[in-house]
C-alpha atoms as a PDB file:
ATOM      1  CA  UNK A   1      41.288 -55.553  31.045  1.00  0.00           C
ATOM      2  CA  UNK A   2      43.468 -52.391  32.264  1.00  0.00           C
ATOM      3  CA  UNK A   3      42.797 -50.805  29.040  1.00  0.00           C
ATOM      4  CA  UNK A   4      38.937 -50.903  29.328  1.00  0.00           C
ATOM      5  CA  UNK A   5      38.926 -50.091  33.076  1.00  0.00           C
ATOM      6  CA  UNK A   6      41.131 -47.042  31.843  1.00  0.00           C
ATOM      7  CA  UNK A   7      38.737 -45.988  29.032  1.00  0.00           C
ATOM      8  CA  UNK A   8      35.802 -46.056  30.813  1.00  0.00           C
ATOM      9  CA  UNK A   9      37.586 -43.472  34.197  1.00  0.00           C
ATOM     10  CA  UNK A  10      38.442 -41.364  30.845  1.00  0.00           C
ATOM     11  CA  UNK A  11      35.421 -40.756  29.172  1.00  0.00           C
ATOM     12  CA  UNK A  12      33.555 -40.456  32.560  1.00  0.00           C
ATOM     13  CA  UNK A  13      35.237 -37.668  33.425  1.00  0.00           C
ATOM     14  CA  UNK A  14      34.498 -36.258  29.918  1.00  0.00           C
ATOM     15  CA  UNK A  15      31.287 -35.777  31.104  1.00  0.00           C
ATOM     16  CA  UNK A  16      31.401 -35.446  35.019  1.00  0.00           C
ATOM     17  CA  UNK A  17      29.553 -32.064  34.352  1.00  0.00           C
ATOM     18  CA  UNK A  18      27.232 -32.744  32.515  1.00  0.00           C
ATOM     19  CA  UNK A  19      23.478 -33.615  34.248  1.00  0.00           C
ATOM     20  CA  UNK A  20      22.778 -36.811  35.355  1.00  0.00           C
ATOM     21  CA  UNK A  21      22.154 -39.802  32.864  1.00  0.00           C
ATOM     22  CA  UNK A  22      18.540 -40.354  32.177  1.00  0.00           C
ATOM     23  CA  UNK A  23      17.263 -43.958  32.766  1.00  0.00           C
ATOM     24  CA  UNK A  24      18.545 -45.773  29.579  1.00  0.00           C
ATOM     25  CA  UNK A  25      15.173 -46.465  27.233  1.00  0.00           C
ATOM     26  CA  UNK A  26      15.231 -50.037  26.405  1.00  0.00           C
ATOM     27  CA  UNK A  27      12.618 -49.516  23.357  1.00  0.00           C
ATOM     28  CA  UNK A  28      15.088 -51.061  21.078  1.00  0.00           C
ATOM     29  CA  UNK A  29      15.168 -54.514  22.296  1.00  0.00           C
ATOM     30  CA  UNK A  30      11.114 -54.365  22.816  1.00  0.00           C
ATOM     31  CA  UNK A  31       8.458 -55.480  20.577  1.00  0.00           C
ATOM     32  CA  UNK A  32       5.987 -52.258  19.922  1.00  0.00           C
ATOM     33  CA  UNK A  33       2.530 -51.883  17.946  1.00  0.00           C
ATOM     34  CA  UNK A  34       0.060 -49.500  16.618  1.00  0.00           C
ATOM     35  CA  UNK A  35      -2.971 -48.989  14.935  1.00  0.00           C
ATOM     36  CA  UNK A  36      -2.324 -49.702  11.110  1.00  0.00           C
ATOM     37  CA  UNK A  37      -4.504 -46.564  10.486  1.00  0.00           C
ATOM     38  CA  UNK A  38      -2.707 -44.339  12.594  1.00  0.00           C
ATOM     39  CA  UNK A  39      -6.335 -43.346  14.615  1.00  0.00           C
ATOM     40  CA  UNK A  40      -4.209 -42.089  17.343  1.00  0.00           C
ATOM     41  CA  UNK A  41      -1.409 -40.686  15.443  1.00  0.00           C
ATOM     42  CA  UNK A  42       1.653 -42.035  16.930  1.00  0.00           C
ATOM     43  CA  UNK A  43       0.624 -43.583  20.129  1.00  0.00           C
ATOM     44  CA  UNK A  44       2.219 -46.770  20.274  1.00  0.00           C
ATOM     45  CA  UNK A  45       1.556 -50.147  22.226  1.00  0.00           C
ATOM     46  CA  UNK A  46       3.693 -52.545  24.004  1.00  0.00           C
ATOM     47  CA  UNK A  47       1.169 -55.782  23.886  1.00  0.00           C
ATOM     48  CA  UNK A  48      -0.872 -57.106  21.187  1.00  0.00           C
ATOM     49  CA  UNK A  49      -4.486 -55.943  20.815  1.00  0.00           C
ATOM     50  CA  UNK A  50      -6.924 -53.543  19.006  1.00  0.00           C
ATOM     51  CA  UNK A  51      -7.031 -50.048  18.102  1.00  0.00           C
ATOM     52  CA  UNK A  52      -9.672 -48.696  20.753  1.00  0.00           C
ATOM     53  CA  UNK A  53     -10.888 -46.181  17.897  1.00  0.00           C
ATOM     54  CA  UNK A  54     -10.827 -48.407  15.092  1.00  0.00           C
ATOM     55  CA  UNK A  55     -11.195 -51.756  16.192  1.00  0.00           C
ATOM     56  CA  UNK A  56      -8.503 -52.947  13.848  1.00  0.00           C
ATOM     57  CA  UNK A  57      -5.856 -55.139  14.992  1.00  0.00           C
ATOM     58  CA  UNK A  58      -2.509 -53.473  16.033  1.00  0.00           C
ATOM     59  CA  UNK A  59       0.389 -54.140  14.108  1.00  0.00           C
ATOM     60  CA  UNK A  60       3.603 -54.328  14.936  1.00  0.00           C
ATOM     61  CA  UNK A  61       5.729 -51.211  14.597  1.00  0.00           C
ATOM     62  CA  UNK A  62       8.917 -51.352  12.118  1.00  0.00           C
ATOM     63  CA  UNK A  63      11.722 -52.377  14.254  1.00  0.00           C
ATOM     64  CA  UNK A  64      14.057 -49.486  11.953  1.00  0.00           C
ATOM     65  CA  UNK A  65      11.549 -46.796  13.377  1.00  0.00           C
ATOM     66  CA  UNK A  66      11.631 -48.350  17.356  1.00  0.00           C
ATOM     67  CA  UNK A  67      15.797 -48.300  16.807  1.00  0.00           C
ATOM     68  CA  UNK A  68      15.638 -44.465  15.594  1.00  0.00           C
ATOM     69  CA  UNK A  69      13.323 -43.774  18.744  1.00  0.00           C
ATOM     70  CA  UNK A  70      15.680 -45.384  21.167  1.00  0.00           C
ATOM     71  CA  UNK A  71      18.469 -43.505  19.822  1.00  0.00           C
ATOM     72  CA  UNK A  72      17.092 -40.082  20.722  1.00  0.00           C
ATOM     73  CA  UNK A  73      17.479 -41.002  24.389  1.00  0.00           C
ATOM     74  CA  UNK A  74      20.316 -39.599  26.441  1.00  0.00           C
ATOM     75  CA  UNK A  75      24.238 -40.494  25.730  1.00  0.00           C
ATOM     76  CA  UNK A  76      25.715 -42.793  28.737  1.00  0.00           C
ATOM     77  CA  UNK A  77      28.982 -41.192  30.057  1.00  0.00           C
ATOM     78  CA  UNK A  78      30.798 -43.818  28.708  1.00  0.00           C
ATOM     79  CA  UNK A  79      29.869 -43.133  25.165  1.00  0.00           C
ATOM     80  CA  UNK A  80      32.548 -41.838  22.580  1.00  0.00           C
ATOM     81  CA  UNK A  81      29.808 -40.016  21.211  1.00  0.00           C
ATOM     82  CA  UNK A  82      30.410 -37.098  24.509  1.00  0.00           C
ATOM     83  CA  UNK A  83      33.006 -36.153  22.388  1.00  0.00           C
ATOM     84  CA  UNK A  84      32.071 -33.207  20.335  1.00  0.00           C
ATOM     85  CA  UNK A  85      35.224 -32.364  17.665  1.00  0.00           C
ATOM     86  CA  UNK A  86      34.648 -32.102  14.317  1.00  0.00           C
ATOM     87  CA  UNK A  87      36.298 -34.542  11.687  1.00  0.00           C
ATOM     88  CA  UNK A  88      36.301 -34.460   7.703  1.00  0.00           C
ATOM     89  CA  UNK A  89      35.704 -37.648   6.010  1.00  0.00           C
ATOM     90  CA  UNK A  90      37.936 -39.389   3.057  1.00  0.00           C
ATOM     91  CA  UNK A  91      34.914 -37.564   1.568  1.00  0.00           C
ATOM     92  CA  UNK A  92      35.836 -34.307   2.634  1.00  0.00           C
ATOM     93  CA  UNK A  93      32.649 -34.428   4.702  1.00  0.00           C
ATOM     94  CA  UNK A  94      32.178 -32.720   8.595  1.00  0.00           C
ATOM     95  CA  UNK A  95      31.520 -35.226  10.829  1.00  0.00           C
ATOM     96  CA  UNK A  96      30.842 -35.547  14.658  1.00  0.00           C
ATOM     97  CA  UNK A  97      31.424 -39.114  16.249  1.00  0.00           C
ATOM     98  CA  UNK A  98      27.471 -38.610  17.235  1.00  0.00           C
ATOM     99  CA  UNK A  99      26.917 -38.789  13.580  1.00  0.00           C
ATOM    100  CA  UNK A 100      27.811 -42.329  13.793  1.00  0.00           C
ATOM    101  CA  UNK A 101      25.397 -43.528  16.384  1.00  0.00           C
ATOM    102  CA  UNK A 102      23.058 -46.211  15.692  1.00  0.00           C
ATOM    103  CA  UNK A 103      25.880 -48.838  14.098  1.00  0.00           C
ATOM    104  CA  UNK A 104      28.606 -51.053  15.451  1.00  0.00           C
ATOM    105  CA  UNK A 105      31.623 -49.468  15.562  1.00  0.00           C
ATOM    106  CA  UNK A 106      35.150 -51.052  14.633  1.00  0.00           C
ATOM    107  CA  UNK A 107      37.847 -48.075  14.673  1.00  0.00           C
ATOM    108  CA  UNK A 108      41.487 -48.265  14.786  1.00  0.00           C
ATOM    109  CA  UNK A 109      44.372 -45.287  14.326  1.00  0.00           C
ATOM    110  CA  UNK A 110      47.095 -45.610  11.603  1.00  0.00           C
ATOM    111  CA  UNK A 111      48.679 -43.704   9.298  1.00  0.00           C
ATOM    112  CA  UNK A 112      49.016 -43.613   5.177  1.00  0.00           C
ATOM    113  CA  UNK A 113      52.936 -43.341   5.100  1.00  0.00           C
ATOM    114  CA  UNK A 114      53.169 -46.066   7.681  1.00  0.00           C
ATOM    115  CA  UNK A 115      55.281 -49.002   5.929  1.00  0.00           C
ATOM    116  CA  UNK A 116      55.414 -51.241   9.194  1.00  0.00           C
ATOM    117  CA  UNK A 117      52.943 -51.697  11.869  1.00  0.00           C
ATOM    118  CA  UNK A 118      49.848 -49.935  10.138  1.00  0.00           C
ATOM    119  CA  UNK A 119      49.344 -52.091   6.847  1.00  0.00           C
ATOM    120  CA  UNK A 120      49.144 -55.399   8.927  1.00  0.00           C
ATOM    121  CA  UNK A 121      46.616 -53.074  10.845  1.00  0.00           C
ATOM    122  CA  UNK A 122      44.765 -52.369   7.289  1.00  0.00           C
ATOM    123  CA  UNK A 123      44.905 -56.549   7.076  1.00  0.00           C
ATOM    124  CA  UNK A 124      43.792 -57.374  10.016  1.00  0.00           C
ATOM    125  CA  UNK A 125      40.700 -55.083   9.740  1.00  0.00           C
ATOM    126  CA  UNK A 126      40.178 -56.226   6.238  1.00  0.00           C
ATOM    127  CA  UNK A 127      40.905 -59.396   7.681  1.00  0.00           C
ATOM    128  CA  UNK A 128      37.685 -58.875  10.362  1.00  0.00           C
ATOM    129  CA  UNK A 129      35.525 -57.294   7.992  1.00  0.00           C
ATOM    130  CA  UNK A 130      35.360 -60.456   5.344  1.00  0.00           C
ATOM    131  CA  UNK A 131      34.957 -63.167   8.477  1.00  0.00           C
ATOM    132  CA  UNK A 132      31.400 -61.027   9.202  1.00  0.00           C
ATOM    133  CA  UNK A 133      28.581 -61.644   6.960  1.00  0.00           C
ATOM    134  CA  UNK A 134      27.631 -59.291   4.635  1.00  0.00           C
ATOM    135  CA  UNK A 135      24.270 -58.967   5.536  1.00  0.00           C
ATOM    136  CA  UNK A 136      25.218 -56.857   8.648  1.00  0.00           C
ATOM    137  CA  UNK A 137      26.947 -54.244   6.419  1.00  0.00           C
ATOM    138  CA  UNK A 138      24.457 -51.575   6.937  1.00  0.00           C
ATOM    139  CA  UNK A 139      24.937 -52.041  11.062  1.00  0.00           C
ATOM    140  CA  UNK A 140      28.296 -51.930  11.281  1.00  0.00           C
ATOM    141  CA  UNK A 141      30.654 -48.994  10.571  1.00  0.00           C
ATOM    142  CA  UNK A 142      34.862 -49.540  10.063  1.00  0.00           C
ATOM    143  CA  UNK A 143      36.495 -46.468  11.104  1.00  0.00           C
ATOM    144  CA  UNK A 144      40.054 -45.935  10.678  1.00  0.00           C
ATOM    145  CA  UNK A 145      41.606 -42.619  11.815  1.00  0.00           C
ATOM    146  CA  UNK A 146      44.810 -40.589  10.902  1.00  0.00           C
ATOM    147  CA  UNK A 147      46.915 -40.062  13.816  1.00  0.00           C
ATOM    148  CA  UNK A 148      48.718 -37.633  11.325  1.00  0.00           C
ATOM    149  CA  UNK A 149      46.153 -35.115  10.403  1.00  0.00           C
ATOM    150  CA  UNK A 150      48.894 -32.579   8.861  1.00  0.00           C
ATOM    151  CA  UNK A 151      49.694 -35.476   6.092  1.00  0.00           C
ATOM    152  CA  UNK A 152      46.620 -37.624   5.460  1.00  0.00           C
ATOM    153  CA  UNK A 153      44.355 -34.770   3.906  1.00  0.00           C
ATOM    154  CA  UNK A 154      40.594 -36.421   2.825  1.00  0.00           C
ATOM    155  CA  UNK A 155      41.671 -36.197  -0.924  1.00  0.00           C
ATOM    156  CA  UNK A 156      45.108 -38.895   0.815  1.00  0.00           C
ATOM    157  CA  UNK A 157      42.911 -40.522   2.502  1.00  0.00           C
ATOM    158  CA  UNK A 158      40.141 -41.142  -0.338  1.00  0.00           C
ATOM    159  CA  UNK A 159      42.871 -42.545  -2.477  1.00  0.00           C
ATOM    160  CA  UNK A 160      44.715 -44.877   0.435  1.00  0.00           C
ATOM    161  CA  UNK A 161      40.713 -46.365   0.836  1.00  0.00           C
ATOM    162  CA  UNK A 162      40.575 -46.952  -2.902  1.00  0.00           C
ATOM    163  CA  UNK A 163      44.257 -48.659  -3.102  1.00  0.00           C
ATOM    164  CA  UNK A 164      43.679 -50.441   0.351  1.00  0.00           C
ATOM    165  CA  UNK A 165      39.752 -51.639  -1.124  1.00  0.00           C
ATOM    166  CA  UNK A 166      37.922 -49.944   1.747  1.00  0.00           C
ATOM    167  CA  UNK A 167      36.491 -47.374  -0.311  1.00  0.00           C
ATOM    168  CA  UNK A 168      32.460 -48.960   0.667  1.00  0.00           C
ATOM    169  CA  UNK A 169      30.162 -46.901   2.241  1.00  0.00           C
ATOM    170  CA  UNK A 170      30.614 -49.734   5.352  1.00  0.00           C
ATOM    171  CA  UNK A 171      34.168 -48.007   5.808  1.00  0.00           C
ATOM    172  CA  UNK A 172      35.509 -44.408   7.062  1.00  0.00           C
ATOM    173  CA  UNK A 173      38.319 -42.459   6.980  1.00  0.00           C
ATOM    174  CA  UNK A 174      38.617 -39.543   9.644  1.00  0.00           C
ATOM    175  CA  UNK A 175      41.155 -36.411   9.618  1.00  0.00           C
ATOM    176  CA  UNK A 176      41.166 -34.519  12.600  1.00  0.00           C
ATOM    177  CA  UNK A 177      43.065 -31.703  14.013  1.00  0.00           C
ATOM    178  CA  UNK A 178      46.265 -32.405  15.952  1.00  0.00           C
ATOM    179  CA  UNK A 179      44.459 -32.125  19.258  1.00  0.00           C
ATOM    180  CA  UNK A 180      40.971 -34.040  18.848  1.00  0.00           C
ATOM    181  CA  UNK A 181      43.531 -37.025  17.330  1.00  0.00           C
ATOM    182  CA  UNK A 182      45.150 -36.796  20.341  1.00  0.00           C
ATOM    183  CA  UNK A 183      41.574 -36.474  22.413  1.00  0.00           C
ATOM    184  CA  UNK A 184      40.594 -39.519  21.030  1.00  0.00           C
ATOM    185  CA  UNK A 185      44.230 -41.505  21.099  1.00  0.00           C
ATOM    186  CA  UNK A 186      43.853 -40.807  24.995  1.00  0.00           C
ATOM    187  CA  UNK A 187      39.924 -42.400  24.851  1.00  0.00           C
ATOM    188  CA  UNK A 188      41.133 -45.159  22.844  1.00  0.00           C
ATOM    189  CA  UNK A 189      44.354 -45.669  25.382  1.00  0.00           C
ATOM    190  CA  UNK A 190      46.461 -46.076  22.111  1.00  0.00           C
ATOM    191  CA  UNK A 191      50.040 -44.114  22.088  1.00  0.00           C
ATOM    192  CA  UNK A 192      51.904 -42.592  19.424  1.00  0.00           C
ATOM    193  CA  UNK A 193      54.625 -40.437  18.969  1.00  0.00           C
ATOM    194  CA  UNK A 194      56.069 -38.812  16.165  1.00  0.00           C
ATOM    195  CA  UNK A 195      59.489 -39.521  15.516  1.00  0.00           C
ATOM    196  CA  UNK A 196      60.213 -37.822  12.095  1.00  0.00           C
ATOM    197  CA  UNK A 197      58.129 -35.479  10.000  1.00  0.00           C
ATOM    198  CA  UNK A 198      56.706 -38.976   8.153  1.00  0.00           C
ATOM    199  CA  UNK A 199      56.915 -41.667  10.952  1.00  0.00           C
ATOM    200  CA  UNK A 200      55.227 -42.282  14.224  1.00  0.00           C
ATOM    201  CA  UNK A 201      55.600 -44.758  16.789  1.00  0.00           C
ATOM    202  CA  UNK A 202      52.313 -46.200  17.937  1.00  0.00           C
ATOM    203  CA  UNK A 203      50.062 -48.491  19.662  1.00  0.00           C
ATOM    204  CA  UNK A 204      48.131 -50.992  17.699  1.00  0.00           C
ATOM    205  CA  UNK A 205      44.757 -51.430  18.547  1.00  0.00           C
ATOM    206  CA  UNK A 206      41.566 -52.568  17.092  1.00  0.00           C
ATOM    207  CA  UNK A 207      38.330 -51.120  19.237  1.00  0.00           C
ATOM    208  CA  UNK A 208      34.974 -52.360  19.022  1.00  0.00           C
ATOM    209  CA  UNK A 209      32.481 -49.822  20.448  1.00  0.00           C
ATOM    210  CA  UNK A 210      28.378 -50.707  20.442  1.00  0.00           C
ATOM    211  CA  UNK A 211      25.751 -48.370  18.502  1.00  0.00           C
ATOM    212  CA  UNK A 212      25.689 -46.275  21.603  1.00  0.00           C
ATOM    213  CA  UNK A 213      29.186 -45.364  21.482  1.00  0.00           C
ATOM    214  CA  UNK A 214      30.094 -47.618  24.445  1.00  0.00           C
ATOM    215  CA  UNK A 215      33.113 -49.755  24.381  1.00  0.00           C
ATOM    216  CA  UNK A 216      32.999 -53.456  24.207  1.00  0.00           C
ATOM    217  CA  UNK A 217      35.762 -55.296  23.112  1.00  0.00           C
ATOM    218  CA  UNK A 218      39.274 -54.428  22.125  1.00  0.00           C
ATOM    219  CA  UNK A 219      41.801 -56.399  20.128  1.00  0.00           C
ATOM    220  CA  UNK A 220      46.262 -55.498  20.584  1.00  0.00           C
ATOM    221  CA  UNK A 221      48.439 -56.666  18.827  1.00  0.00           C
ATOM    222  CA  UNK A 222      49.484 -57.484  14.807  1.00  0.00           C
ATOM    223  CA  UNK A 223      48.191 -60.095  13.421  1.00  0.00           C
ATOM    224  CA  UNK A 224      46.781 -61.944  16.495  1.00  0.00           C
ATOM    225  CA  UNK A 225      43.745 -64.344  16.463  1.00  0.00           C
ATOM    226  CA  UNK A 226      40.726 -62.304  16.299  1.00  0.00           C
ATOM    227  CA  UNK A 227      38.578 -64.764  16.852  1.00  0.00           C
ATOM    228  CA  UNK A 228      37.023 -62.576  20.064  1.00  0.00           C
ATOM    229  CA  UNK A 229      36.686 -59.573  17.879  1.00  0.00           C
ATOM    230  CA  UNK A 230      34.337 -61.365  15.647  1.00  0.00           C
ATOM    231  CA  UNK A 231      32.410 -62.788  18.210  1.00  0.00           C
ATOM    232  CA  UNK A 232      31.869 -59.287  20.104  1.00  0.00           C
ATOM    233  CA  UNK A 233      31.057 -57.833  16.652  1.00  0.00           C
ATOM    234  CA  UNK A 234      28.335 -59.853  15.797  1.00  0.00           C
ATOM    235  CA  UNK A 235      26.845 -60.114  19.040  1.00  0.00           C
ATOM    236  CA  UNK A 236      26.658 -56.402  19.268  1.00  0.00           C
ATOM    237  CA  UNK A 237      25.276 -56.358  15.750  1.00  0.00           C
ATOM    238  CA  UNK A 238      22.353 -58.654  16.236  1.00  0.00           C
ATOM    239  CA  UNK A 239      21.169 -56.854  19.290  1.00  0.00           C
END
């Protein structure tokens, strides 16, 4: 896809001077054990065994812990998370897109006075959200972000959640200033324009980004099948 070929030229030059990536750890996806008395603090194991102090049988680590280990190795230059503006929250809570790391992302941009395009938007997130099992709540993160961050303060925002029913922890509402809205428009390769003081034109896309930041999937359109979206959701969830 043109759009994802675009994204990923975009954010790499985001962080063309930064060092070079680090080899990507790859603890997340392995099985890991230790001593269940700790003899050796936290030295850790990649094969079953015994503790050589103890003699105990390892254990196998929590895999919550290994994910929060992985997580503290280097950001890919294709993350979103090289992005470092600050947002507020339908919480009115400061927020860095890093601060979202560790979850599957599903963000789209809209606006509260929008009375065309964005409410099918609203649906067809709502719509994505209720064909994914519940269970993977905690993973997954719905992220929906004011391209009109004069308007849609966090106390409008707060209140379009609890009209629209996405006021669950699982869902988030992001204000931004005019430029990191327009930063992240240009990441996203969505479009919008303001044409009067209450109405933009805009693209309409639904992005699906993995708990590194990296994009997988994206969805254009209104209303369209989104049976791929569901698919590239859950398998970047049960990784």
């Amino acid at each position: 896809m043109k759009v994802v070929k675009y994204i990923t030229v975009l954010l790499f030059s985001i962080t063309l001077l930064s060092s070079c990536k680090k080899e990507k750890n790859n603890t997340s996806s392995a099985i890991v054990y230790e001593c269940p008395m700790l003899c050796e603090g936290d030295k850790t194991y990649t094969e079953e065994g015994v503790c050589p102090v103890c003699k105990m049988d390892l254990t196998q680590k929590d895999q919550k812990e290994v994910k929060e280990i992985a997580l503290a190795t280097d950001i890919s230059e294709s993350s979103i998370f090289n992005l470092t503006s600050e947002w507020k929250t339908e919480e009115n809570k400061s927020i860095h897109l890093e601060d979202l790391r560790g979850k599957t992302l599903v963000m789209v941009m809209i606006y509260t006075t929008c009375k065309a395009a964005c409410p099918r938007l609203v649906a067809d997130m709502r719509n994505i959200e209720a064909k994914i099992p519940k269970v993977y709540n905690e993973d997954l993160q719905y992220v929906l972000i004011s391209i009109d961050p004069k308007n849609d303060t966090p106390e409008r925002l707060k209140a379009f959640a609890k009209e629209n029913f996405m006021d669950d922890e699982h869902w988030t509402f992001l204000q931004g200033t005019e430029e990191s809205v327009r930063e992240f428009a240009n990441v996203l390769a969505v479009k919008y324009k303001q044409i009067s003081p209450l109405d933009f034109s805009h693209s309409n896309i639904i992005s699906v980004f993995n708990p590194e930041g990296e994009l997988v999937h994206q969805q254009e359109g209104l209303g369209v099948d989104n049976k791929e979206t569901v698919a590239s959701i859950l398998e970047t969830v049960k990784k």
